[in-house]
C-alpha atoms as a PDB file:
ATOM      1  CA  UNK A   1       0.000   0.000   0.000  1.00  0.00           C
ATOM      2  CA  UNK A   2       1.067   3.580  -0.729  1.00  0.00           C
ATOM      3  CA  UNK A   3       1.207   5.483   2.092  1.00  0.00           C
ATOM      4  CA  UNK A   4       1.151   9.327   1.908  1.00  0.00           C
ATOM      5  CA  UNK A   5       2.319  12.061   4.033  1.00  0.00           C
ATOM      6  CA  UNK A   6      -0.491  11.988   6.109  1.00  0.00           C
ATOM      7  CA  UNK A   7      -0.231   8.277   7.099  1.00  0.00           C
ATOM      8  CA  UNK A   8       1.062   6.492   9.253  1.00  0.00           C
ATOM      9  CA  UNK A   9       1.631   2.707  10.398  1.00  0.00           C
ATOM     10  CA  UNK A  10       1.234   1.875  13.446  1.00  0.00           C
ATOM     11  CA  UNK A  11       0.770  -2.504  14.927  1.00  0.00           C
ATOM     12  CA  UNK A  12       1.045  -2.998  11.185  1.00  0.00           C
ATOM     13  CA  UNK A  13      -2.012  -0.806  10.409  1.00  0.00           C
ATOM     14  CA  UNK A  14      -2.198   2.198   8.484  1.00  0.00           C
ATOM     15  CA  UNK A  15      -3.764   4.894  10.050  1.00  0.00           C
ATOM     16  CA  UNK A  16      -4.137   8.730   9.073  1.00  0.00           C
ATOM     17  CA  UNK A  17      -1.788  11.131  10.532  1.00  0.00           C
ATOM     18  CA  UNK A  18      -4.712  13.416  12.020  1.00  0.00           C
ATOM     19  CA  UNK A  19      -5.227  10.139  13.979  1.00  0.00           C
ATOM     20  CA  UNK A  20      -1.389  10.521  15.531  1.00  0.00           C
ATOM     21  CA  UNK A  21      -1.766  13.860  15.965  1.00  0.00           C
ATOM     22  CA  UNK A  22      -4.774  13.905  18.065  1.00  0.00           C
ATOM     23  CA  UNK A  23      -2.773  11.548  20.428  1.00  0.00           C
ATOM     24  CA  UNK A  24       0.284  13.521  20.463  1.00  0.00           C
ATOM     25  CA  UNK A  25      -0.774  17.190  20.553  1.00  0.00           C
ATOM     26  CA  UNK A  26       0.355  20.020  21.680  1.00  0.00           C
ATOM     27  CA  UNK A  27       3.743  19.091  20.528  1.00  0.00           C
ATOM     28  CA  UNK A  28       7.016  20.255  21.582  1.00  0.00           C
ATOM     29  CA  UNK A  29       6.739  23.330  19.431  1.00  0.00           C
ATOM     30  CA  UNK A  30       4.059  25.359  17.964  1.00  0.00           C
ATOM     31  CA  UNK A  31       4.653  28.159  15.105  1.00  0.00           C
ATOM     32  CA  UNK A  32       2.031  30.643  15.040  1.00  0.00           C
ATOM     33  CA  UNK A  33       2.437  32.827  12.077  1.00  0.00           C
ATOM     34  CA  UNK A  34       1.860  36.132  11.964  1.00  0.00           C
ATOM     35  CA  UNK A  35       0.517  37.135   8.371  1.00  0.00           C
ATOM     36  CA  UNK A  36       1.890  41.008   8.579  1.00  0.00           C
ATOM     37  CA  UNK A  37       5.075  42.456   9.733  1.00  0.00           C
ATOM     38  CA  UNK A  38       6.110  43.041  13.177  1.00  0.00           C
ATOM     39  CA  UNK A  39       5.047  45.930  14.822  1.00  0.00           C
ATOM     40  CA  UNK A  40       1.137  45.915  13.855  1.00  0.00           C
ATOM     41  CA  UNK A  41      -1.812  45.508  15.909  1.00  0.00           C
ATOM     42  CA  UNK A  42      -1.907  41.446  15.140  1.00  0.00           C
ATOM     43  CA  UNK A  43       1.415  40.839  15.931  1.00  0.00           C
ATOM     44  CA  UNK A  44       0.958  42.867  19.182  1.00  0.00           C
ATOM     45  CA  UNK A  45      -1.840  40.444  19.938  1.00  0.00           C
ATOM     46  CA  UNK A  46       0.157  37.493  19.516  1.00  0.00           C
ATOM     47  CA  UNK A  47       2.898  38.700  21.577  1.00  0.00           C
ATOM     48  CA  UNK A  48       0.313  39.542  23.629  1.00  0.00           C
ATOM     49  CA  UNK A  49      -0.585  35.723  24.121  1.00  0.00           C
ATOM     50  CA  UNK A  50       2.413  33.890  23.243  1.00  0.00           C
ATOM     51  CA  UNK A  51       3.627  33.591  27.280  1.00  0.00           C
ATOM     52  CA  UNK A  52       0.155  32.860  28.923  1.00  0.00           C
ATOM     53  CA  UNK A  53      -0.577  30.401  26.396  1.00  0.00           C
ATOM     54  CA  UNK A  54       2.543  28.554  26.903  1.00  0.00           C
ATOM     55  CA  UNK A  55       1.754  27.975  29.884  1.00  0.00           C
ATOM     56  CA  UNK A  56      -1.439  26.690  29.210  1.00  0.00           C
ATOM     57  CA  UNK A  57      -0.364  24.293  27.061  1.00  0.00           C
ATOM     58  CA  UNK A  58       2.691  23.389  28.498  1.00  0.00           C
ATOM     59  CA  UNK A  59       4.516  24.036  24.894  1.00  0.00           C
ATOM     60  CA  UNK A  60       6.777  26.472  23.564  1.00  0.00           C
ATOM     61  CA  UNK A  61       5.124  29.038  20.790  1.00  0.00           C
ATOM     62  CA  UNK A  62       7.068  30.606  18.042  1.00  0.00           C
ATOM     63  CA  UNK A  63       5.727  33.733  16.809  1.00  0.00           C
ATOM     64  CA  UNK A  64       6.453  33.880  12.986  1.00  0.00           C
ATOM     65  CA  UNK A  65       5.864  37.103  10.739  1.00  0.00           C
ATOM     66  CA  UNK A  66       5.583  36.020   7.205  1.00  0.00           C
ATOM     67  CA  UNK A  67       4.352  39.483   5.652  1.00  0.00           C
ATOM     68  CA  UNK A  68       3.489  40.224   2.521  1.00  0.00           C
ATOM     69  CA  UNK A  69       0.428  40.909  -0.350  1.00  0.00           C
ATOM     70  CA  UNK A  70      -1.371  41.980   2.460  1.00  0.00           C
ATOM     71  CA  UNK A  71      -0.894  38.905   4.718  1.00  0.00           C
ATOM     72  CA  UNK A  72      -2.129  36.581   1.733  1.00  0.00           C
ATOM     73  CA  UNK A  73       1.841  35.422   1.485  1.00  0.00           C
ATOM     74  CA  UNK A  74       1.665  34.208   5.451  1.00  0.00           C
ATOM     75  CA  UNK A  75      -1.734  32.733   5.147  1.00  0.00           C
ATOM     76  CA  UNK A  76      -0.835  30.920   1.423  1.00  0.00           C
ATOM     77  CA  UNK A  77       2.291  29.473   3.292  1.00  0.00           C
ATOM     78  CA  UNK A  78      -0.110  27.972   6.018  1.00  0.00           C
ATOM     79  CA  UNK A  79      -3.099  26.822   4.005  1.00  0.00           C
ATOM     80  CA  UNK A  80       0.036  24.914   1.955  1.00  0.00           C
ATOM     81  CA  UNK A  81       1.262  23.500   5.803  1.00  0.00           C
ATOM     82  CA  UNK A  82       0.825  19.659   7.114  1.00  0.00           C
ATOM     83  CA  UNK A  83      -2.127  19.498   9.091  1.00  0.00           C
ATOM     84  CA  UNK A  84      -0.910  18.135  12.119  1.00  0.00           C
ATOM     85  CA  UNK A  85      -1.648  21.285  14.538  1.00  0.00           C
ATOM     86  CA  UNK A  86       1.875  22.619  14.612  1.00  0.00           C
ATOM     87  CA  UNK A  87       1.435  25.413  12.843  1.00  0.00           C
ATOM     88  CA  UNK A  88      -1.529  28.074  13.077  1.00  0.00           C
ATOM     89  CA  UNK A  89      -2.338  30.973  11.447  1.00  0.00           C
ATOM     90  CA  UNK A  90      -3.215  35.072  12.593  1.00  0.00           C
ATOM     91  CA  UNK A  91      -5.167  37.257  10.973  1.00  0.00           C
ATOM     92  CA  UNK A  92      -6.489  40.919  10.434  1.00  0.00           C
ATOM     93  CA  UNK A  93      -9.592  42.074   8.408  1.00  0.00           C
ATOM     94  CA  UNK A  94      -8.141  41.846   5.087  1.00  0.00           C
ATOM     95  CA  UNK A  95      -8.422  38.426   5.223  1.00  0.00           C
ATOM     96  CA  UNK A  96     -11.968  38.799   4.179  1.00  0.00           C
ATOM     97  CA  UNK A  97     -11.032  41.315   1.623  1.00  0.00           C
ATOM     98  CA  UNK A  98      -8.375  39.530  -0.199  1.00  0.00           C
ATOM     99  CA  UNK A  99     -10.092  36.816  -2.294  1.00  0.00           C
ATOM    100  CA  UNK A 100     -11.876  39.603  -4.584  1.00  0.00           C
ATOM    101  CA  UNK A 101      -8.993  42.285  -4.468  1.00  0.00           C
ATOM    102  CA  UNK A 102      -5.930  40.218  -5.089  1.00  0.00           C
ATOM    103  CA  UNK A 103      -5.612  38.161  -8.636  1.00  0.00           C
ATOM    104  CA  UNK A 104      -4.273  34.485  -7.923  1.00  0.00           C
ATOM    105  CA  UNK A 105      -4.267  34.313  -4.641  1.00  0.00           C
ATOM    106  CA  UNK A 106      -2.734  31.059  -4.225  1.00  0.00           C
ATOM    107  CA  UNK A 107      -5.040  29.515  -1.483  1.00  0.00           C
ATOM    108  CA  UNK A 108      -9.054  28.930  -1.025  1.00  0.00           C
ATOM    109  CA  UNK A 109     -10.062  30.946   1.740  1.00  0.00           C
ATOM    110  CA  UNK A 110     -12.902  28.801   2.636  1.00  0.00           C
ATOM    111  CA  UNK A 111     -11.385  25.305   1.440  1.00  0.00           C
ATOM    112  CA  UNK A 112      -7.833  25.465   2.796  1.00  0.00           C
ATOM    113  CA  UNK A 113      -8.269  26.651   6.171  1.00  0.00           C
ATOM    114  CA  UNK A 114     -10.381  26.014   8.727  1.00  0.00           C
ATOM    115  CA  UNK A 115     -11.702  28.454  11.339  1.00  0.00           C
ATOM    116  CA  UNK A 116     -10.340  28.386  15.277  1.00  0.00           C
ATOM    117  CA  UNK A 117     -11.318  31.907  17.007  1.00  0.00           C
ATOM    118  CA  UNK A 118     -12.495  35.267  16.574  1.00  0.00           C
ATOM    119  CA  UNK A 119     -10.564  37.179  18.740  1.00  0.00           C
ATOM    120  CA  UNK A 120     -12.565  40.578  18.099  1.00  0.00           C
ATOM    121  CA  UNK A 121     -13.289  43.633  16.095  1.00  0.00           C
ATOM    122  CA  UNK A 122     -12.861  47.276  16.798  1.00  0.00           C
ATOM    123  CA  UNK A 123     -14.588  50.087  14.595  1.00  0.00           C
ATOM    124  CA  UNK A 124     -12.716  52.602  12.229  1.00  0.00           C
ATOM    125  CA  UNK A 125     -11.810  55.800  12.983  1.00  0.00           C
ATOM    126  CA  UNK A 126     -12.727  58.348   9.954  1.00  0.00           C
ATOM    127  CA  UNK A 127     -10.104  61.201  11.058  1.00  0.00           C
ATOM    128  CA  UNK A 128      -8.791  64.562  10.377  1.00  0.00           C
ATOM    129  CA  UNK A 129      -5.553  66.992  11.683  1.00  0.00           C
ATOM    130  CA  UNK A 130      -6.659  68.953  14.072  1.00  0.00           C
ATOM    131  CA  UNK A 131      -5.503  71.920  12.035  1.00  0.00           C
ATOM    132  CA  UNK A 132      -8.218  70.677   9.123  1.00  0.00           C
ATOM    133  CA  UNK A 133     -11.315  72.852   9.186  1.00  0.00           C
ATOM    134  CA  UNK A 134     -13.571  69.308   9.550  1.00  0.00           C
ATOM    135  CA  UNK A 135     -15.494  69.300  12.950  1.00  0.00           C
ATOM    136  CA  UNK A 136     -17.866  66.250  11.189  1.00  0.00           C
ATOM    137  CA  UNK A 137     -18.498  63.709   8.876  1.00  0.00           C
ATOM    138  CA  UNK A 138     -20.972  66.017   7.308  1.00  0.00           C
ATOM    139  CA  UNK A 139     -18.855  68.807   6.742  1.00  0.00           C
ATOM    140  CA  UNK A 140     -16.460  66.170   4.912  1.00  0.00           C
ATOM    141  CA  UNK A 141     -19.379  65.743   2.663  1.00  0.00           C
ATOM    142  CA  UNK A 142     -20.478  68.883   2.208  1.00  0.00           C
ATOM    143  CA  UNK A 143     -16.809  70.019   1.329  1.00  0.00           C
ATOM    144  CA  UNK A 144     -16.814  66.838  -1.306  1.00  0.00           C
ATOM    145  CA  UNK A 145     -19.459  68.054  -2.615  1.00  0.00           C
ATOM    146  CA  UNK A 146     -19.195  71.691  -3.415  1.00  0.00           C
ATOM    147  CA  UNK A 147     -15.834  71.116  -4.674  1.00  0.00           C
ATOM    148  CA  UNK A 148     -15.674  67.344  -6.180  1.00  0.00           C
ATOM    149  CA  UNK A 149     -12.147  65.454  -5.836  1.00  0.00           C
ATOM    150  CA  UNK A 150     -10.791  67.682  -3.736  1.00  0.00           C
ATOM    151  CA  UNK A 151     -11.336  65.355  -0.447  1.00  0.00           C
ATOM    152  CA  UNK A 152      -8.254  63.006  -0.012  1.00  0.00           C
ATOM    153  CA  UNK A 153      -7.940  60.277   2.342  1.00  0.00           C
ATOM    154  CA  UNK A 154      -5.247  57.971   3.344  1.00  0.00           C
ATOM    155  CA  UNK A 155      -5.837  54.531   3.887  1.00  0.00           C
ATOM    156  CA  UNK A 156      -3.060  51.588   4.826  1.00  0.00           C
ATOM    157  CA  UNK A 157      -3.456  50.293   1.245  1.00  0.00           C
ATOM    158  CA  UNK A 158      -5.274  49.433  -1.804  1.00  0.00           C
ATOM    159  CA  UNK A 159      -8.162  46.895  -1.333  1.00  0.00           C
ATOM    160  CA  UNK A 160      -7.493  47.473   2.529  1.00  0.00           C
ATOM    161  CA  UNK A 161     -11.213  47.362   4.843  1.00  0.00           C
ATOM    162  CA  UNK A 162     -10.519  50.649   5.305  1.00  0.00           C
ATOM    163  CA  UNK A 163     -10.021  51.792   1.716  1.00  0.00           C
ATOM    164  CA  UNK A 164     -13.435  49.533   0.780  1.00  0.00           C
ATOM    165  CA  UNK A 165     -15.049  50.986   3.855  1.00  0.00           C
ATOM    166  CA  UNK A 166     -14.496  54.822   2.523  1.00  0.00           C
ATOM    167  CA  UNK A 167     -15.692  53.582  -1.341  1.00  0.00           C
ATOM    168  CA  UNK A 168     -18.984  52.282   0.408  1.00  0.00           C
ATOM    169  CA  UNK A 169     -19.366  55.673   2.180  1.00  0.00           C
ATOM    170  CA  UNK A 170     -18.790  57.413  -0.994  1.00  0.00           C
ATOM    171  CA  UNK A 171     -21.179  55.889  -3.033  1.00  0.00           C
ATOM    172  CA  UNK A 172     -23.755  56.299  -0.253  1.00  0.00           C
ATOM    173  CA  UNK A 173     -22.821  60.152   0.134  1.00  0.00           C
ATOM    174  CA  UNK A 174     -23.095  60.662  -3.642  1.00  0.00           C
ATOM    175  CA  UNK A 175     -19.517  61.948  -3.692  1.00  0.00           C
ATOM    176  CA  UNK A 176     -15.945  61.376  -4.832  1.00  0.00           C
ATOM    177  CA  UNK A 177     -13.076  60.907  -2.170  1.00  0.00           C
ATOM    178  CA  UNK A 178      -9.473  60.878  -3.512  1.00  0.00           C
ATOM    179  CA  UNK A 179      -7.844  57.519  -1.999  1.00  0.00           C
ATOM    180  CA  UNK A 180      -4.306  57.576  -1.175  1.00  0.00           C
ATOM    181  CA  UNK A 181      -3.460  54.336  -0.298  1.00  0.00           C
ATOM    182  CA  UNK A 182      -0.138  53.464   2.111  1.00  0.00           C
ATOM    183  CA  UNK A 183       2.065  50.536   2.368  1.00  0.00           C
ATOM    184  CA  UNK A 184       1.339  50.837   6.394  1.00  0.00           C
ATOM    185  CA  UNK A 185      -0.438  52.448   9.220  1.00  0.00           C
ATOM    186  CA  UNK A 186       3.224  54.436   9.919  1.00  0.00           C
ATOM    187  CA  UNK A 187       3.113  56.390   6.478  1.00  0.00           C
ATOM    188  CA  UNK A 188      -0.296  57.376   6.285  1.00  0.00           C
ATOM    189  CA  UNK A 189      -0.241  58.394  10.016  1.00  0.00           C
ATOM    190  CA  UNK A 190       2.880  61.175   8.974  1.00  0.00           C
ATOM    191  CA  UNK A 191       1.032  62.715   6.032  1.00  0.00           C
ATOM    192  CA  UNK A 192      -2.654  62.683   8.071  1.00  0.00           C
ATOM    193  CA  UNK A 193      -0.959  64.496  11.030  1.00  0.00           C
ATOM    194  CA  UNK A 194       1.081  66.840   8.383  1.00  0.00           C
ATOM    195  CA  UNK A 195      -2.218  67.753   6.441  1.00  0.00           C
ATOM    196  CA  UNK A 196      -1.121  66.400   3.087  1.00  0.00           C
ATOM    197  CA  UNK A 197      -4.028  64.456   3.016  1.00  0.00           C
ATOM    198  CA  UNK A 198      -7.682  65.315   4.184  1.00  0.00           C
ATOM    199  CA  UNK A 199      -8.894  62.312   6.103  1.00  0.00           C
ATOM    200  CA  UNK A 200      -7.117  58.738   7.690  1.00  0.00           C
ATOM    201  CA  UNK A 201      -9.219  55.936   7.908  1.00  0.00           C
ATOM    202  CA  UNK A 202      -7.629  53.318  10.520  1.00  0.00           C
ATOM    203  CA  UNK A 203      -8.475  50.986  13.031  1.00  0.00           C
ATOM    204  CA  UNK A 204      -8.706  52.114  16.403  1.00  0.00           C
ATOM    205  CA  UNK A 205      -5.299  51.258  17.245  1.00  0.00           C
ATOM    206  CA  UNK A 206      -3.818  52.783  14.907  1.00  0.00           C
ATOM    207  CA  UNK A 207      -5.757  56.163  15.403  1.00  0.00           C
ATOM    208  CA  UNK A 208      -6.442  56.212  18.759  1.00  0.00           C
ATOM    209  CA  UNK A 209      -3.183  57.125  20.019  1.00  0.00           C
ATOM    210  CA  UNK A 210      -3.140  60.428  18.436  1.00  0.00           C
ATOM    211  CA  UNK A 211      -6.891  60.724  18.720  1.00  0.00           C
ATOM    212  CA  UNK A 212      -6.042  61.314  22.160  1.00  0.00           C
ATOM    213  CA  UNK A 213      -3.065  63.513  22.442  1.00  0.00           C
ATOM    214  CA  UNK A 214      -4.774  65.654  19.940  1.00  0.00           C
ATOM    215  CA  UNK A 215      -3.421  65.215  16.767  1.00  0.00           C
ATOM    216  CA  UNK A 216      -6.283  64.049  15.535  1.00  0.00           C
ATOM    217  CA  UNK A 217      -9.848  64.684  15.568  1.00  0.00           C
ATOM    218  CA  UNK A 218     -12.312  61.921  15.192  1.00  0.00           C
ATOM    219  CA  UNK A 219     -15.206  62.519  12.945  1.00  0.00           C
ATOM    220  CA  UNK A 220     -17.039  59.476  12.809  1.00  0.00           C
ATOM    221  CA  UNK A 221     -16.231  55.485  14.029  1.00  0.00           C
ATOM    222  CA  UNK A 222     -17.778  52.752  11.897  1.00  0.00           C
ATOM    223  CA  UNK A 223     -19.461  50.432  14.231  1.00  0.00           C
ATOM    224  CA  UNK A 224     -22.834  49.802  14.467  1.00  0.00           C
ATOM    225  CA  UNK A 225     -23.307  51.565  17.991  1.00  0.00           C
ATOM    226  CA  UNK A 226     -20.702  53.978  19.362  1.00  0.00           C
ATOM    227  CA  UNK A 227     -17.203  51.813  20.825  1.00  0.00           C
ATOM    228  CA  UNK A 228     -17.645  52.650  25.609  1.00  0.00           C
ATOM    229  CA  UNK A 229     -14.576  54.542  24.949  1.00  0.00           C
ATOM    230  CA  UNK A 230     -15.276  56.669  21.797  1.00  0.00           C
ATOM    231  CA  UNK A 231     -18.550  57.710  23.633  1.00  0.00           C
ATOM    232  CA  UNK A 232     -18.289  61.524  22.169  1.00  0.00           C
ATOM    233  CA  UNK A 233     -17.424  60.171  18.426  1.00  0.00           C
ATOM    234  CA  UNK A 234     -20.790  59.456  16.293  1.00  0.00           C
ATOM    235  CA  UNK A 235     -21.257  56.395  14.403  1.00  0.00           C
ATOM    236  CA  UNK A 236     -21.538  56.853  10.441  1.00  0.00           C
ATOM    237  CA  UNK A 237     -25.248  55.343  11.320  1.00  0.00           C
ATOM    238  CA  UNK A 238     -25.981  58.347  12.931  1.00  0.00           C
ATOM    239  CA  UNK A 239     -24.259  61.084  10.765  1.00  0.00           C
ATOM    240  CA  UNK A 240     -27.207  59.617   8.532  1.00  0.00           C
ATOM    241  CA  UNK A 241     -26.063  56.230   6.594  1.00  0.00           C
ATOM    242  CA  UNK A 242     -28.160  53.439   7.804  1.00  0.00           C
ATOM    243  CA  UNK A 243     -26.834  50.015   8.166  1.00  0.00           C
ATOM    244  CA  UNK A 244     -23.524  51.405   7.183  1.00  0.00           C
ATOM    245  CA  UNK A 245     -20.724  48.950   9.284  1.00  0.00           C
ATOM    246  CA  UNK A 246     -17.280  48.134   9.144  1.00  0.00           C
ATOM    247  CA  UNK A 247     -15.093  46.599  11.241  1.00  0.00           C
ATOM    248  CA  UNK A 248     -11.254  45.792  11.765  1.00  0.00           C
ATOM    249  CA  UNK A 249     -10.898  42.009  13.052  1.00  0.00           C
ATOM    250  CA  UNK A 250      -8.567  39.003  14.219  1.00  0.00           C
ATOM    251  CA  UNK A 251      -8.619  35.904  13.727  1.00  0.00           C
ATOM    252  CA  UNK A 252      -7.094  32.726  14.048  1.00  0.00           C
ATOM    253  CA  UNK A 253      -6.860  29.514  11.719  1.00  0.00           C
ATOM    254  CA  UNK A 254      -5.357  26.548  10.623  1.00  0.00           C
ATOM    255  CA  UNK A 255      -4.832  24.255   7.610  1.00  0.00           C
ATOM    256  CA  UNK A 256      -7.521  22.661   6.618  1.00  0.00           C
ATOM    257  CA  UNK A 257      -8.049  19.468   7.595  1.00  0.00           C
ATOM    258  CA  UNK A 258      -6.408  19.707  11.449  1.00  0.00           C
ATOM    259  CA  UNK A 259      -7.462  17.443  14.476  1.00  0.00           C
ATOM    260  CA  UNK A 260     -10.473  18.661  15.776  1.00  0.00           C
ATOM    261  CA  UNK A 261      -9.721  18.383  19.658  1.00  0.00           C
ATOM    262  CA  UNK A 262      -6.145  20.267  18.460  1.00  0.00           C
ATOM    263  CA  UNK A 263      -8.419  23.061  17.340  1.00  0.00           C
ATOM    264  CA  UNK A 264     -10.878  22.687  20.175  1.00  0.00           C
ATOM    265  CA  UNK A 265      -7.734  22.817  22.839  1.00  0.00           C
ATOM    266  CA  UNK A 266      -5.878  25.769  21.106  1.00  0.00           C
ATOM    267  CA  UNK A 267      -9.867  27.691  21.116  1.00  0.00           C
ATOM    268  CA  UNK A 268     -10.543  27.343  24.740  1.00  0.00           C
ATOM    269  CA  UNK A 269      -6.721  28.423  26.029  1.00  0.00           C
ATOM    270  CA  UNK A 270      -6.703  31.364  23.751  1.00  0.00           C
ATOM    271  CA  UNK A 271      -9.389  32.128  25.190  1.00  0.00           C
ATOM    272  CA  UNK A 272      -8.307  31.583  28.884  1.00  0.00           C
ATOM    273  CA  UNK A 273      -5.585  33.403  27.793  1.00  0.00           C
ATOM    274  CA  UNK A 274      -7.616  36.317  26.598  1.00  0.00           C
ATOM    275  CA  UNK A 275     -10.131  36.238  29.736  1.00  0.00           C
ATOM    276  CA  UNK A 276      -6.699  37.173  32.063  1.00  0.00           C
ATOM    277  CA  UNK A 277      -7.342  40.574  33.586  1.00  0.00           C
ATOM    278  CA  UNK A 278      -3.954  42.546  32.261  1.00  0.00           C
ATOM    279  CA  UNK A 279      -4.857  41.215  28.927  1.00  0.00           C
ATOM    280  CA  UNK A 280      -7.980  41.768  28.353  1.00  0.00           C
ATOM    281  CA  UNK A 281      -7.824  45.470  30.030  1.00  0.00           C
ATOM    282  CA  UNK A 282      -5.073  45.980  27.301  1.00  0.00           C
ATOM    283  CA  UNK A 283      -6.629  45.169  24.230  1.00  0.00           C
ATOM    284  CA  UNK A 284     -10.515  46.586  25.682  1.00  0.00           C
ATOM    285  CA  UNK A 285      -8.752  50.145  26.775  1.00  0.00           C
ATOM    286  CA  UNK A 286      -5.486  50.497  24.338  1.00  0.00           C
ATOM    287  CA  UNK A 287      -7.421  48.898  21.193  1.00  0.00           C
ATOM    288  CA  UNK A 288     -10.993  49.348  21.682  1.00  0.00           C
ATOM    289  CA  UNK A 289     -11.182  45.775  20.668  1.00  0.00           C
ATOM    290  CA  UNK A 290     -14.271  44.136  21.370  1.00  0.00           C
ATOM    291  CA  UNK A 291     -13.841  40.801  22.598  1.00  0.00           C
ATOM    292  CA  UNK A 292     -15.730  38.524  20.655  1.00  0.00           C
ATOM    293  CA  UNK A 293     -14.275  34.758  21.666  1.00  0.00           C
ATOM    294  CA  UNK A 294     -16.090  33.063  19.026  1.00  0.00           C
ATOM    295  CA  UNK A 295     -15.109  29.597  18.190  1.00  0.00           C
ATOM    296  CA  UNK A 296     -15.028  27.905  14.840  1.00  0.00           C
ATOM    297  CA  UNK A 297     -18.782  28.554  13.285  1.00  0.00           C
ATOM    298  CA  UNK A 298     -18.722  31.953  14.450  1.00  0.00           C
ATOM    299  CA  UNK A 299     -15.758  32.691  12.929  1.00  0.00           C
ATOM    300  CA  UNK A 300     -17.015  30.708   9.594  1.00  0.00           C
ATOM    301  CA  UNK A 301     -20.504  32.533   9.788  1.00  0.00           C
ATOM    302  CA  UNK A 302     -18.273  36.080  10.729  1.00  0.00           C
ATOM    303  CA  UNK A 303     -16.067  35.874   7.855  1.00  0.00           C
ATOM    304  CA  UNK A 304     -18.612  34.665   5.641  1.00  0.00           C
ATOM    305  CA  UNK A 305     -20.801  37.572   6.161  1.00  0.00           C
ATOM    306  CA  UNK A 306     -17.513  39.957   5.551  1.00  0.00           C
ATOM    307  CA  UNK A 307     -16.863  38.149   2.639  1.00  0.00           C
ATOM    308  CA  UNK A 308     -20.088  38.881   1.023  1.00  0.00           C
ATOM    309  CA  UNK A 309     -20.309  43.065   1.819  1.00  0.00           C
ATOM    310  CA  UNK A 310     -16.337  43.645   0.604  1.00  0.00           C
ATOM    311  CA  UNK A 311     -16.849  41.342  -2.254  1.00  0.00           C
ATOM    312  CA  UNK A 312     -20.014  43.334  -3.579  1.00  0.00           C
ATOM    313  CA  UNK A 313     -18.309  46.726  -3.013  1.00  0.00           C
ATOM    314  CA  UNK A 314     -14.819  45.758  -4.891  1.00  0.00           C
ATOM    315  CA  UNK A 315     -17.323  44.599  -8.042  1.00  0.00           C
ATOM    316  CA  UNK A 316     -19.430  48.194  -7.528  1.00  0.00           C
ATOM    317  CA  UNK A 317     -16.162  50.146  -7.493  1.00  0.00           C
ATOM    318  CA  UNK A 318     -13.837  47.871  -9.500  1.00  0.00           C
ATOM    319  CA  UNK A 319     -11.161  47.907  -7.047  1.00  0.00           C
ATOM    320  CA  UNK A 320      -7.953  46.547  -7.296  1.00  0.00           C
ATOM    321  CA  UNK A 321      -5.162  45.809  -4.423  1.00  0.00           C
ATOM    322  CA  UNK A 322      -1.649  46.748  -3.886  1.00  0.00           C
END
């Protein structure tokens, strides 16, 4: 018989190596890779986790950053890995956004991985210098409107959430917003605080920061109800676009086809993990993350329903990423 690299023999009789590996999990080592480069708001999570969770599972964790294409590089590289739950894969919104903004993207979102955790969302920030004359969303619009193309906004890239979130708003407002898309939250933080462009559209983490030292003044967040600690900053709902959401995210996977009590285990100790008080307090008050803690269907069901709005605005606007 022909075995394959996902069999084994064991008394004589083959079995399949999800079989071993459900014996012989957590192993000595586990690589969690980190689709984006150090320094962002996913990695920062990880890091965030990698000690507690050790402990937890009694294993040592290797954070990994494989950037690139806007994390589709890391998450290709994974959806390609042995499913034997040594290796695991984080994250960020553009996950969702990738299959209809990137051309041959070498992996199957929905086929090739399969689901662990949703960590959480967090709204966007729609932000301006303070030295900008904006005090609101709807002085944004009536500016874009009396003058058309003469409203710029930075986002962290081409096909980004926030990039698909501000063509959504646009077509809704009846208006056109110049995008000037980044390579990074870093970049497009400079040239917002400098005033060479009108309006940043980042996550919470990224914005918040200078949100509150006053650099920057928060027009509008994107959530559908207003974020406990952006009480004073109106929703886009309520500066008059119903149903209008979008959210940043994290998320955790693996390669399709992983032992289900390895991706039951690493679930419920992630979450542990993310229950501790200095963690949680982190990510709740520095992020504005909303903990979410959703297993496997959630996440399938979340992304799903992510999938669907980005994927209908990149065919309305005939986007195109980085």
């Amino acid at each position: 018989m022909k075995l394959s690299r996902r069999t084994i023999v064991l008394g004589g009789v083959a079995l399949p190596f999800a079989a071993q590996a459900q014996t012989a999990w957590p192993p000595a080592s586990i690589r969690m890779v980190v689709a984006y480069p150090p320094g962002g708001s996913t990695d920062a999570i990880m890091r965030l986790l990698q000690v507690p969770l050790q402990e937890r599972l009694g294993t040592n964790i290797v954070i990994e950053n494989r950037a690139g294409a806007s994390g589709s590089v890391g998450t290709g590289w994974v959806a390609k890995s042995p499913p034997d739950g040594t290796t695991w894969l984080a994250v960020f919104d553009n996950h969702a956004a990738n299959p209809f903004v990137l051309s041959n993207l070498p992996y199957d979102s929905e086929k090739d991985l399969d689901p662990v955790l949703l960590i959480g969302t967090a709204p966007y920030l729609i932000a301006t210098a303070s030295s900008k004359p904006y005090k609101s969303l709807a002085d944004v619009i009536a500016a874009a409107k009396q003058k058309p193309g003469s409203i710029s906004y930075a986002s962290v890239g081409s096909g980004s959430v926030g990039h698909l979130a501000m063509a959504m708003l646009s077509n809704l407002a009846g208006v056109k917003l110049v995008h000037v898309p980044y390579r990074g939250g870093g970049p497009a933080m400079t040239d917002a605080l400098g005033g060479h462009v009108d309006l940043l559209v980042g996550s919470t983490a990224l914005s918040m920061p200078q949100v509150n030292t006053g650099g920057l003044r928060a027009l509008a967040q994107t959530g559908k109800e207003r974020n406990q600690f952006l009480a004073n900053v109106p929703t886009v709902i309520e500066s008059g676009y119903p149903n209008f959401e979008a959210y940043a995210f994290w998320a955790v996977f693996a390669p399709a086809g992983t032992p289900k009590p390895a991706i039951e285990r690493m679930g419920k100790e992630m979450i542990a993990s993310l229950r501790e008080d200095r963690i949680a307090k982190q990510l709740i008050e520095t992020q504005q993350v909303t903990l979410t803690l959703g297993g496997p269907e959630v996440l399938r069901s979340f992304v799903a329903s992510q999938m669907k709005v980005w994927g209908k605005v990149v065919k309305d606007n005939d986007i195109k990423g980085d």
